[in-house]
Protein backbone atom coordinates (compact mmCIF):
# COMPACT_ATOMS: atom_id res chain seq x y z
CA UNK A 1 14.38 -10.91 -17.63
CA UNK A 2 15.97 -10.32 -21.30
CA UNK A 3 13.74 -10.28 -24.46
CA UNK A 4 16.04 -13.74 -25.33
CA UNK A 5 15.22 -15.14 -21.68
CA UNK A 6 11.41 -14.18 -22.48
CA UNK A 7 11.37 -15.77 -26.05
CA UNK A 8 12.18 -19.28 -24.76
CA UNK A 9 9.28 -19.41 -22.16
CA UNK A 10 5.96 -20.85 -23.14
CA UNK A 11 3.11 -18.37 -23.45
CA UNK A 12 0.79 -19.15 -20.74
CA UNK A 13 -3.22 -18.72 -21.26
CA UNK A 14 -4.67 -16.07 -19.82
CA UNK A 15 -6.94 -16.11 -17.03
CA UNK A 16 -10.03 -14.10 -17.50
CA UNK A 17 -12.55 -11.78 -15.05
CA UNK A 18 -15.34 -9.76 -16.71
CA UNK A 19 -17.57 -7.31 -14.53
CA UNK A 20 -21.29 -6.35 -16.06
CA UNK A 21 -24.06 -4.25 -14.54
CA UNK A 22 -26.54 -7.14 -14.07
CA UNK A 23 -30.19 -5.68 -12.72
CA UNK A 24 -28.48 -2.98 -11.44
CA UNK A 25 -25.53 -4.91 -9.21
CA UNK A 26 -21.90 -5.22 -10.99
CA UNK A 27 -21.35 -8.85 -11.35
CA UNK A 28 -19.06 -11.34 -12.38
CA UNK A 29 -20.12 -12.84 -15.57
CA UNK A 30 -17.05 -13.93 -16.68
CA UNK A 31 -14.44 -16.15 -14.75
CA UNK A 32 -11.59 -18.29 -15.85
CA UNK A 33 -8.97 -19.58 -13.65
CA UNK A 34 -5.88 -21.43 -15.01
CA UNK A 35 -3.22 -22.57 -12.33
CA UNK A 36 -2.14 -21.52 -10.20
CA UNK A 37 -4.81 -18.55 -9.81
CA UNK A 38 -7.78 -19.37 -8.04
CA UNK A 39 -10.39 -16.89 -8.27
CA UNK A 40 -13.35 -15.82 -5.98
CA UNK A 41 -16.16 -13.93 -5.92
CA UNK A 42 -17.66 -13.53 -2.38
CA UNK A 43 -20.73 -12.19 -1.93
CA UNK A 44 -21.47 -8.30 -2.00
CA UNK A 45 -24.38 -6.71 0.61
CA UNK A 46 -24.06 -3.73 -2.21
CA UNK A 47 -23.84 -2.53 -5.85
CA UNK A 48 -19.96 -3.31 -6.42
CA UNK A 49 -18.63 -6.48 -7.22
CA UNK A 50 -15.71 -8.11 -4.88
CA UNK A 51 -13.16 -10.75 -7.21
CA UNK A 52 -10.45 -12.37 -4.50
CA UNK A 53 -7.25 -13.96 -5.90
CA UNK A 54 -6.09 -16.55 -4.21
CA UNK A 55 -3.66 -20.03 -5.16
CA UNK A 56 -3.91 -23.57 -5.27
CA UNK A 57 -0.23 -23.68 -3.30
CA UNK A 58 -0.01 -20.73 -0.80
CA UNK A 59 2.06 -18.57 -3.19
CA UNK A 60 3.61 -18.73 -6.21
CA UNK A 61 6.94 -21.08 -7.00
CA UNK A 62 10.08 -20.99 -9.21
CA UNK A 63 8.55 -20.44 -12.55
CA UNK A 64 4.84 -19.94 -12.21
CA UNK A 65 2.96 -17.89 -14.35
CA UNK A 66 -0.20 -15.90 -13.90
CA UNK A 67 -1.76 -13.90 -16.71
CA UNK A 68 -5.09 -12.44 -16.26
CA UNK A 69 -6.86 -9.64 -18.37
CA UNK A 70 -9.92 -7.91 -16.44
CA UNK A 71 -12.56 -6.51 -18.27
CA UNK A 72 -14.95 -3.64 -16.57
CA UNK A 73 -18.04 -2.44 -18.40
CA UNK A 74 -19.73 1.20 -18.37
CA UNK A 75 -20.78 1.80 -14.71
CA UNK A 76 -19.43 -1.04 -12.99
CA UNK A 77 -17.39 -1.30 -9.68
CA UNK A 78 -14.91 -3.57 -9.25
CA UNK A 79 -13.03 -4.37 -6.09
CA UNK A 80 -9.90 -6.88 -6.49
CA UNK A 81 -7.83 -8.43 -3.80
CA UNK A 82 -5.91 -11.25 -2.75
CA UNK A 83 -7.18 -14.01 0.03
CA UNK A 84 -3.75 -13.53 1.76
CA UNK A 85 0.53 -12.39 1.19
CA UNK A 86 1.64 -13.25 -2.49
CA UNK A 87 4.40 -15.56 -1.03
CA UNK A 88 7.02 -16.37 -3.67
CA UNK A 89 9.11 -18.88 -2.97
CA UNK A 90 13.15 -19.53 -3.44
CA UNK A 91 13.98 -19.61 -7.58
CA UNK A 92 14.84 -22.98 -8.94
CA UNK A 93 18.04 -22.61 -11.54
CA UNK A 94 17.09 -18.71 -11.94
CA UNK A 95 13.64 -19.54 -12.49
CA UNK A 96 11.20 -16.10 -12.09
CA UNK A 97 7.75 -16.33 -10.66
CA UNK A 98 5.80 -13.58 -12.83
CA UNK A 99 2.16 -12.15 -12.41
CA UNK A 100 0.83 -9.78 -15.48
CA UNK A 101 -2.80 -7.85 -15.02
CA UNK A 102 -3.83 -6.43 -18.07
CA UNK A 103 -7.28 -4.44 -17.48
CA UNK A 104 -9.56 -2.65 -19.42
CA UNK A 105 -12.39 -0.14 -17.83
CA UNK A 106 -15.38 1.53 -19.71
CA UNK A 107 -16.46 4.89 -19.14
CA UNK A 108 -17.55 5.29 -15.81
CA UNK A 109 -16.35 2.45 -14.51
CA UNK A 110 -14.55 2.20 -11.07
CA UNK A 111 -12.06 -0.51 -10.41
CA UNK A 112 -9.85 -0.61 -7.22
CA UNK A 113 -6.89 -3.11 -6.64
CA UNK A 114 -6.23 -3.63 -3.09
CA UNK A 115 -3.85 -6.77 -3.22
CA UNK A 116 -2.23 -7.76 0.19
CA UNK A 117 1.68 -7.55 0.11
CA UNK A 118 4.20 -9.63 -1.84
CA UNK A 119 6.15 -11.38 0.34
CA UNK A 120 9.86 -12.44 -1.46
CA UNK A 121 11.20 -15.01 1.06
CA UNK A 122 15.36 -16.11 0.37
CA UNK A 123 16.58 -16.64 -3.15
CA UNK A 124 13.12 -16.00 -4.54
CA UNK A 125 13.14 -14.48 -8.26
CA UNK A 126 9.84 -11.61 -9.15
CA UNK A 127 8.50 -10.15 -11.84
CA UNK A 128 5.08 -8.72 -11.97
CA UNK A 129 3.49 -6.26 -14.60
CA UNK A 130 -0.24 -4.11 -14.82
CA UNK A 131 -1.61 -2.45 -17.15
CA UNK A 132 -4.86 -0.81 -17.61
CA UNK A 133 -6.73 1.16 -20.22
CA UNK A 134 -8.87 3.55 -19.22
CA UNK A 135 -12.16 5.21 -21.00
CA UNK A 136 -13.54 8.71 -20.10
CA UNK A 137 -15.02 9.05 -16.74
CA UNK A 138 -13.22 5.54 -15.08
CA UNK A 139 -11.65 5.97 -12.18
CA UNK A 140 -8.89 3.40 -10.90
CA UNK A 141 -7.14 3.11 -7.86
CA UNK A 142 -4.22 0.95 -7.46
CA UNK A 143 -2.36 -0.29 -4.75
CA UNK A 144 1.27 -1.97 -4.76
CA UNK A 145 2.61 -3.64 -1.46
CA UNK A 146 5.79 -5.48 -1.01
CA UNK A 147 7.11 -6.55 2.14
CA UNK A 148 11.31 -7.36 2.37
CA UNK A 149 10.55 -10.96 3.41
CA UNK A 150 9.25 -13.18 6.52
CA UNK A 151 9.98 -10.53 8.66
CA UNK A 152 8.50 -12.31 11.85
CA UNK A 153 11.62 -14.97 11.40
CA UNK A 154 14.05 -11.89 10.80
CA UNK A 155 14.59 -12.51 7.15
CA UNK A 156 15.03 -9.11 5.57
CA UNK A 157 16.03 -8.40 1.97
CA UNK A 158 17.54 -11.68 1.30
CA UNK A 159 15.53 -12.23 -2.53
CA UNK A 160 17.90 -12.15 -5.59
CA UNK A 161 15.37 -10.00 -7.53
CA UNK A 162 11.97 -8.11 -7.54
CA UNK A 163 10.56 -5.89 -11.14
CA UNK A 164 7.60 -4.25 -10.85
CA UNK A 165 5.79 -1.92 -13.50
CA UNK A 166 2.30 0.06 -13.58
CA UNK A 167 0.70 1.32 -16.86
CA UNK A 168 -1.67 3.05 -16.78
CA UNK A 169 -3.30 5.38 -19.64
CA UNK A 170 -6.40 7.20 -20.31
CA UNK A 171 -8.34 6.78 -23.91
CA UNK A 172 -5.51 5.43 -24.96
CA UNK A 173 -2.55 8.00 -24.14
CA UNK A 174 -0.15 7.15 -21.33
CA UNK A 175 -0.78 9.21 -17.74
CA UNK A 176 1.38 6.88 -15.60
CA UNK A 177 4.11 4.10 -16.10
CA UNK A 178 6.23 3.36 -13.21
CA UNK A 179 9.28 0.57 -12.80
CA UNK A 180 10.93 -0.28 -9.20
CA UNK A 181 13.79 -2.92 -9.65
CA UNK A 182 15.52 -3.83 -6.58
CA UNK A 183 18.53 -6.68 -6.51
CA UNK A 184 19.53 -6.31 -2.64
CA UNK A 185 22.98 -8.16 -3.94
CA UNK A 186 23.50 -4.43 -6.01
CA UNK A 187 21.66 -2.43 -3.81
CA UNK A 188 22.45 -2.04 -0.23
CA UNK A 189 18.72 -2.32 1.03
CA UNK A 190 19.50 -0.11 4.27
CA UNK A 191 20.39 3.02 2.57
CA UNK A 192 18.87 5.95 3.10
CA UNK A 193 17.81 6.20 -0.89
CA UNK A 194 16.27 2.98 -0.65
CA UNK A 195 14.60 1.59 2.18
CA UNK A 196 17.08 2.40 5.47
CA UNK A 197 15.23 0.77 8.68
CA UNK A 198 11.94 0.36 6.55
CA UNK A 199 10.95 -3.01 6.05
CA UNK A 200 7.24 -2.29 4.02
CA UNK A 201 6.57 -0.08 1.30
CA UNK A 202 2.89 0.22 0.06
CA UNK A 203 2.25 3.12 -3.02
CA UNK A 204 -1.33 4.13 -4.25
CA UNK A 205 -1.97 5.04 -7.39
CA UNK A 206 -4.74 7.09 -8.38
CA UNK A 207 -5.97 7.93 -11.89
CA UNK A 208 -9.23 9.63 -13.54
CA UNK A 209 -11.10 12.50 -13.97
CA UNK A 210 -10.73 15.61 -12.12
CA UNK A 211 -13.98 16.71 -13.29
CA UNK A 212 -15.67 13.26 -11.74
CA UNK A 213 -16.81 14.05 -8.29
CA UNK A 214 -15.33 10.16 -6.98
CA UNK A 215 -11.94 11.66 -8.24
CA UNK A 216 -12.19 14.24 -6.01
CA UNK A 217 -13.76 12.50 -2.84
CA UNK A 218 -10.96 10.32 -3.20
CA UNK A 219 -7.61 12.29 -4.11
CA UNK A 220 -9.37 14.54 -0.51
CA UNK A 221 -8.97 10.89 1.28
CA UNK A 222 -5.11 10.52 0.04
CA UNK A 223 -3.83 14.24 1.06
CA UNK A 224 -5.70 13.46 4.05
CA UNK A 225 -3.11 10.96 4.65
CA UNK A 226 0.06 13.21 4.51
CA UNK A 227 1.92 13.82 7.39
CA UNK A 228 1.76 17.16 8.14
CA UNK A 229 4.39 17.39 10.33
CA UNK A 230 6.72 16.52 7.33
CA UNK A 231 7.43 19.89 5.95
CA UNK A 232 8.59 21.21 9.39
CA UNK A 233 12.72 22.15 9.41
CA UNK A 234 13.21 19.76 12.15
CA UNK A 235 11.55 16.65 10.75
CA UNK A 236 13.46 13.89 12.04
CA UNK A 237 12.86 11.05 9.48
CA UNK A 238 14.56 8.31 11.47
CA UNK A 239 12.77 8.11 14.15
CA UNK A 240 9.55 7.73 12.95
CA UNK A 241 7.78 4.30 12.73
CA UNK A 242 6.53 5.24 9.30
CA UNK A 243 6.56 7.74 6.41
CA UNK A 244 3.98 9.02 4.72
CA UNK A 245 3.84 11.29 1.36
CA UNK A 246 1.36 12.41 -1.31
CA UNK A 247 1.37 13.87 -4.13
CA UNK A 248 -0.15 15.20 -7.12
CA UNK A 249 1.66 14.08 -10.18
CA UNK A 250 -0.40 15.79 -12.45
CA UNK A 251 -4.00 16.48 -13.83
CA UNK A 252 -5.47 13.32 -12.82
CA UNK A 253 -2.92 11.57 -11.52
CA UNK A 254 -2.34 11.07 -7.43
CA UNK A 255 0.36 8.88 -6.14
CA UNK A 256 0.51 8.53 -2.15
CA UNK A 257 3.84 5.96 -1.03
CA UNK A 258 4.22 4.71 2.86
CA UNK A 259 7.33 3.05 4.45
CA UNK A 260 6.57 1.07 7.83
CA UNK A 261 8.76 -0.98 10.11
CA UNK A 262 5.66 -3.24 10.11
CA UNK A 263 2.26 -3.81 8.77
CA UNK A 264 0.65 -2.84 11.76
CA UNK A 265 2.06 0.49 11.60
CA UNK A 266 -0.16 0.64 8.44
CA UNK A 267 -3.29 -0.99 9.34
CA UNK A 268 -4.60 2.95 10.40
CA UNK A 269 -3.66 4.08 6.88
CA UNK A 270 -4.93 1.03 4.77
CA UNK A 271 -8.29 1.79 7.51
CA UNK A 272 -8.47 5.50 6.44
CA UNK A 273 -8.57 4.37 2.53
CA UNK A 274 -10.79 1.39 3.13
CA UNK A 275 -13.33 3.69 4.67
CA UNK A 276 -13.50 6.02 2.08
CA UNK A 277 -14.03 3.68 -0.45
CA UNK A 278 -17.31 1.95 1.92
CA UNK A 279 -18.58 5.60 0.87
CA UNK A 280 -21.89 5.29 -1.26
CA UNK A 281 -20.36 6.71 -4.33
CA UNK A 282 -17.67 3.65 -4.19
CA UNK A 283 -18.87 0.32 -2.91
CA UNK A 284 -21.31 1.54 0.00
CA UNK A 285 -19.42 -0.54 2.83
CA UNK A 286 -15.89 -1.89 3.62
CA UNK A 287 -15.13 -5.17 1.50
CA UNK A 288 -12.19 -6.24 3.49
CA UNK A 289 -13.56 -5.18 7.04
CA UNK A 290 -14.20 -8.64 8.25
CA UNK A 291 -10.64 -10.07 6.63
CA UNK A 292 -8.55 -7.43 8.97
């Protein structure tokens, strides 16, 4: 989308979620959902506070538009995800479904996005944006999931266009901004420098403090996840059912990517990251235990 294409769209209000330590529990003080987000808040057996997104339609159609801004104060925990896929739908006349997260999180805060994946069935148009601010001492983990279509039917790669971009910086200065644009009409989806027999990609971003002792319980958890095998001289990529690397970008900064024939071949990794997090530092059990 051009800065011309963007000027002639109406500017959507902004949906709104606000965490607050409330007698010692993060909770939800704040909620306002304009169409077509539906917002949850089940019930938490611990400290953190668990926001689910969900939508009045199963997905999100030729020209709908989500904007929410999250607010975390000082010491809260925040765990978002979605009630099921993100399924966007075929583009009317070029229309773009687009989904933009701005979030803010106070010092010592700790917010984790754990969306399920965006599914981009045939001739379906994406565009989705996050940014966060973080204060001294937050931590934030992010995760970004997009699947190549309704792969049980066999459709594979056949959207016209997906745009994704993560901002993230710390007290104001920049520490990570990453943009994946992918056109399968330009970009031959099976080559080996994009996604060859791969049909899921999920990447985890992790940013915060490496003098905060949850930074380092969980940038342990995401190494933990390499594939040790991988550095071997006769690793044979190709025949693996899924990929696995992590990395430290720099101070701070942790970024772990998978590629999967299937989602079940990363149900053990999302498991390994979900239990971490049920550690008492984090949220004290597994939010999304009962959903897989």
């Amino acid at each position: 989308m051009n800065n011309q294409e963007s000027a002639t769209l109406p500017v959507p209000e902004w949906s709104e979620i606000e965490v607050a330590s409330v007698r010692e529990k993060s909770a939800l003080i704040t909620c306002k959902n304009i169409q077509p987000l539906k917002i949850l808040n089940p019930g938490s057996p611990a400290v953190g506070c668990h926001v689910v997104l969900s939508s009045y339609g199963g997905g999100m159609v030729a020209g709908d538009q989500i904007w929410l801004r999250v607010r975390c104060h000082a010491g809260t925990r925040l765990l978002l995800s979605t009630q099921a896929n993100t399924k966007i739908f075929r583009s009317v006349d070029g229309a773009v479904a687009e989904q933009v997260i701005e979030g803010e999180l106070a010092e010592g805060g700790l917010a984790v996005v754990f969306p399920d994946p965006v599914v981009l069935q045939e001739k379906s148009r994406y565009r989705q944006l996050q940014h966060w601010n973080l204060a001294p001492g937050a931590l934030l983990l992010v995760a970004d999931w997009l699947h190549s279509g309704r792969m049980d039917s066999g459709e594979k790669f056949l959207f016209d266009s997906f745009y994704s971009e993560l901002k993230v910086c710390r007290a104001g200065r920049p520490v990570v901004l990453d943009r994946f644009v992918f056109n399968p009409a330009e970009h031959i989806a099976t080559s080996p420098a994009n996604f060859e027999q791969y049909q899921t990609v999920l990447s985890l971003y992790l940013v915060g403090d490496p003098a905060d002792a949850r930074f380092g319980l969980l940038s342990q958890a995401l190494m933990a996840l390499k594939m040790p095998e991988s550095t071997e001289l006769h690793f044979q990529m190709t025949a693996k059912d899924y990929l696995v690397t992590v990395s430290k970008v720099k101070e701070g900064v942790y970024l772990a990517r998978a590629l999967a024939k299937s989602r079940l071949e990363l149900q053990p990794l999302i498991n390994e990251v979900m239990q971490a997090l049920a550690a008492p530092a984090f949220f004290g059990y597994n939010p999304l235990k009962r959903k897989y």
